[in-house]
N, C-alpha and C. Protein backbone atom coordinates (compact mmCIF):
# COMPACT_ATOMS: atom_id res chain seq x y z
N UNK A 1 85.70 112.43 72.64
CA UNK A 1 87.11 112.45 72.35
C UNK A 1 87.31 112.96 70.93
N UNK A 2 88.74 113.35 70.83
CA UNK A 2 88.56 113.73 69.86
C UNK A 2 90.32 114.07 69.24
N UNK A 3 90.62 114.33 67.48
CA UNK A 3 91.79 113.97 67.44
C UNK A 3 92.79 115.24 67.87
N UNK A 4 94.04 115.06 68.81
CA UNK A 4 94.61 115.31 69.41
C UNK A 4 94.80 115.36 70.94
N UNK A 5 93.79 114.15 71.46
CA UNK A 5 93.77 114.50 73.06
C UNK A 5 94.68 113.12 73.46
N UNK A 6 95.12 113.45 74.27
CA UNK A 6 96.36 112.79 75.27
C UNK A 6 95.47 111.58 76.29
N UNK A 7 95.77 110.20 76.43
CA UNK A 7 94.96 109.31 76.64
C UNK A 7 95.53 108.44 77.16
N UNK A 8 94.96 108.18 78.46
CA UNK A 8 95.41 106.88 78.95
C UNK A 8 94.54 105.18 78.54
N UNK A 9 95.59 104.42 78.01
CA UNK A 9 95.01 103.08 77.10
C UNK A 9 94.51 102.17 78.36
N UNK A 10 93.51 101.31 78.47
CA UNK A 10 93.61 100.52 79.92
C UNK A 10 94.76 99.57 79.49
N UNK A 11 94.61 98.37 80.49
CA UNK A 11 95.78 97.64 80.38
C UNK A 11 95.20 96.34 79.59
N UNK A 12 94.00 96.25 78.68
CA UNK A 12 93.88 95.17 77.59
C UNK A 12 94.94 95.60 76.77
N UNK A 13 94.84 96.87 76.36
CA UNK A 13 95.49 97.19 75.38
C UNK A 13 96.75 97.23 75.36
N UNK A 14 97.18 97.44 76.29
CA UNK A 14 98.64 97.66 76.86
C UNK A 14 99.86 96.55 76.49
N UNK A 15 98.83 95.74 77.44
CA UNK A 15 99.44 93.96 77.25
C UNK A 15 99.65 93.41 75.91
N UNK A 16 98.37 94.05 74.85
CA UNK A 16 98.10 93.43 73.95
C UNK A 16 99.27 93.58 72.80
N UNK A 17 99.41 95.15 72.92
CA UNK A 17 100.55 95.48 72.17
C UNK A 17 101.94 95.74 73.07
N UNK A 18 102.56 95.00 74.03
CA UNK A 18 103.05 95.14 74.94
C UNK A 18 103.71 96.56 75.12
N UNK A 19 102.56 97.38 75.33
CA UNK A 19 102.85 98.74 75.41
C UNK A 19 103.76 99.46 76.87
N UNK A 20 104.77 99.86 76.97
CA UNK A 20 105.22 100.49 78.26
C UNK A 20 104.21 100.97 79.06
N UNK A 21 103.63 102.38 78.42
CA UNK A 21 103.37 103.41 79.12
C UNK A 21 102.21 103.30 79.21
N UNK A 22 101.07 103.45 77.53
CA UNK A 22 100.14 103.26 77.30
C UNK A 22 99.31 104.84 77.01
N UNK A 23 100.38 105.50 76.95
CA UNK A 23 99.90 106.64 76.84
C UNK A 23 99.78 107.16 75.43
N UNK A 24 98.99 107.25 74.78
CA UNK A 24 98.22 107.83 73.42
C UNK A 24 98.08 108.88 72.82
N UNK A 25 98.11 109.44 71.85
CA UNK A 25 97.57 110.66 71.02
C UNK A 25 96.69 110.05 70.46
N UNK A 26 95.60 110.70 69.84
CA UNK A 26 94.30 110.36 69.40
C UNK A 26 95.29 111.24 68.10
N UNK A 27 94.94 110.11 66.94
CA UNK A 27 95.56 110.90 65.76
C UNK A 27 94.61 111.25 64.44
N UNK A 28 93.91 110.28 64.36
CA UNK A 28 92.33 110.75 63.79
C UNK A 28 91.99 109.08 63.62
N UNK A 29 90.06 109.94 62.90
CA UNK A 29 89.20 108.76 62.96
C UNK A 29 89.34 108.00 61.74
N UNK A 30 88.90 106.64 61.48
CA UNK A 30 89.34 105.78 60.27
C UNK A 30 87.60 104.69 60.01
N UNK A 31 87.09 105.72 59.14
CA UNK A 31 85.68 105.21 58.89
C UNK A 31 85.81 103.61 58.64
N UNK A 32 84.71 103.14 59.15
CA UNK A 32 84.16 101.62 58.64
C UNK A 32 83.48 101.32 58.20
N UNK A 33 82.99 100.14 57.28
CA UNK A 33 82.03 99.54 56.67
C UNK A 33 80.67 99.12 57.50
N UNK A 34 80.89 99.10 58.85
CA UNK A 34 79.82 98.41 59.36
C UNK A 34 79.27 98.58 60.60
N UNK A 35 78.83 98.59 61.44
CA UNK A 35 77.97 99.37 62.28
C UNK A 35 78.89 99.60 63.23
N UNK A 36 79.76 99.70 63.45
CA UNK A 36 80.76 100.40 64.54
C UNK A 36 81.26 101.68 63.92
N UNK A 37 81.26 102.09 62.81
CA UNK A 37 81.48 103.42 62.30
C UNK A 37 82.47 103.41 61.94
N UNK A 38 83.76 103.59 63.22
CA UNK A 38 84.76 104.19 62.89
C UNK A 38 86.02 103.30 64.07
N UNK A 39 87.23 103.72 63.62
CA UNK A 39 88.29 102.63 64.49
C UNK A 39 89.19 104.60 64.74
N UNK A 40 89.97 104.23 65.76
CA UNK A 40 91.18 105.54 66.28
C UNK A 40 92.35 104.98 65.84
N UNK A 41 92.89 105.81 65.19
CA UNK A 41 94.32 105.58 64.43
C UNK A 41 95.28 106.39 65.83
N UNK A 42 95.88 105.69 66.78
CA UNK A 42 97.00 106.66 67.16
C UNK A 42 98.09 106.50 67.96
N UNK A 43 98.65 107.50 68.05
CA UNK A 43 100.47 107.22 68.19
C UNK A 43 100.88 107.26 69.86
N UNK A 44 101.17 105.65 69.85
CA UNK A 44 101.61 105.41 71.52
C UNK A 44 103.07 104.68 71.62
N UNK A 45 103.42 105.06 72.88
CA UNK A 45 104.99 104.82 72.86
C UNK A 45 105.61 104.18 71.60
N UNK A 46 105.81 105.10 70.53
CA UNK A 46 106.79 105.08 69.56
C UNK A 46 105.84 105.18 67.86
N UNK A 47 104.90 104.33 68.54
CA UNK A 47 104.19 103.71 66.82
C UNK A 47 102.90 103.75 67.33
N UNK A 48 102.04 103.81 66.05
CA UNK A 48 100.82 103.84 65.55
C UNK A 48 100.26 102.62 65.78
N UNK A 49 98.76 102.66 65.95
CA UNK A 49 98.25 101.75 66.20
C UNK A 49 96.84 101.75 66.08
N UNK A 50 95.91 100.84 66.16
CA UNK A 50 94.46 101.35 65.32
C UNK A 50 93.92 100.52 66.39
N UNK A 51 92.84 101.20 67.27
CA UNK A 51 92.22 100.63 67.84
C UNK A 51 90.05 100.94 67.73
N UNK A 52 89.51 100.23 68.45
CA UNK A 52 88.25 101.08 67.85
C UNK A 52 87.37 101.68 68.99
N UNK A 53 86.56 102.18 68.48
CA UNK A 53 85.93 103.34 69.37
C UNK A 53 85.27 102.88 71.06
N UNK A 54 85.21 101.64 71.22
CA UNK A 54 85.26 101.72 72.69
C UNK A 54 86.55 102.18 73.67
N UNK A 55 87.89 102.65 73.16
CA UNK A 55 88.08 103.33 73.87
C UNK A 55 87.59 104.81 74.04
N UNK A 56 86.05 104.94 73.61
CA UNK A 56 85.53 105.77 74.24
C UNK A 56 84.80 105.76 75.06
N UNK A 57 85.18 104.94 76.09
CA UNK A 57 84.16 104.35 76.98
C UNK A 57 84.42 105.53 78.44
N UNK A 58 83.50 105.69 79.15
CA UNK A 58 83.61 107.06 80.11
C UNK A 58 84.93 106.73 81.13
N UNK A 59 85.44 105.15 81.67
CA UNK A 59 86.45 105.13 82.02
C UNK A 59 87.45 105.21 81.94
N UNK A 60 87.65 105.45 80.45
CA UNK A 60 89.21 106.29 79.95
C UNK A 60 89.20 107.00 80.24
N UNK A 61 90.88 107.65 80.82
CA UNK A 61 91.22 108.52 81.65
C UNK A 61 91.62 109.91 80.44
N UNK A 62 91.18 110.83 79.95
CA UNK A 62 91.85 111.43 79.30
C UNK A 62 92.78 112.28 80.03
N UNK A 63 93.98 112.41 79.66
CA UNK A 63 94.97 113.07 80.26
C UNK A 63 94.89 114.57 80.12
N UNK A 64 95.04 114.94 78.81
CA UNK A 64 94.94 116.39 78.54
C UNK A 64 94.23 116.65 77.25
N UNK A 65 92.72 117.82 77.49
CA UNK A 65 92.21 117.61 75.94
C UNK A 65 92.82 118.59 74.83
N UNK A 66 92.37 118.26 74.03
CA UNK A 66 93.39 118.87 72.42
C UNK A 66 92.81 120.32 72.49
N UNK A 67 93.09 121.27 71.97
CA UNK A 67 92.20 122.82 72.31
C UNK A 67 92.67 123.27 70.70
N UNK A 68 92.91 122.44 69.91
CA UNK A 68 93.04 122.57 68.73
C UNK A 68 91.72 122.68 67.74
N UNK A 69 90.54 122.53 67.89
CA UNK A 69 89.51 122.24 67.70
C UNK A 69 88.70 123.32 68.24
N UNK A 70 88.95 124.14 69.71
CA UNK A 70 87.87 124.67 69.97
C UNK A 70 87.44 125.43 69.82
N UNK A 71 86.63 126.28 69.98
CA UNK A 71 85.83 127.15 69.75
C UNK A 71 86.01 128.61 70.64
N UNK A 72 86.75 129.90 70.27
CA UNK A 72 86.79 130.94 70.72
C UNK A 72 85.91 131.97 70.86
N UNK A 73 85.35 132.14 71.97
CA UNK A 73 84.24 133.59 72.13
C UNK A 73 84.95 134.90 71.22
């Protein structure tokens, strides 16, 4: 994953921040002190929110990836 891709949150997260939709922008990464590396800073129905890198787990649904980043022949 990576920052700008379109993301579906499961429903821990959802509930947690009683999110509508749950649908995400990946807005960038936010280094850490300690063996998890890094936390995702990003913007879901309305506001920001910081969650950490297991939503990179293979069962997140990514919706649409960012092509902001890629790489042109």
């Amino acid at each position: 994953m990576k920052a700008g891709d379109l993301i579906q949150l499961s429903d821990g997260p959802m509930q947690f921040y009683d999110l509508p939709t749950g649908i995400a922008i990946l807005a960038e990464k936010l280094p850490r002190d300690d063996f998890l590396e890094y936390d995702w800073n990003m913007f879901v129905d309305g506001k920001f929110i910081v969650l950490g890198r297991l939503i990179e787990d293979p069962s997140t649904k990514v919706l649409n990836e960012s092509r902001r980043f890629s790489k042109t022949k």
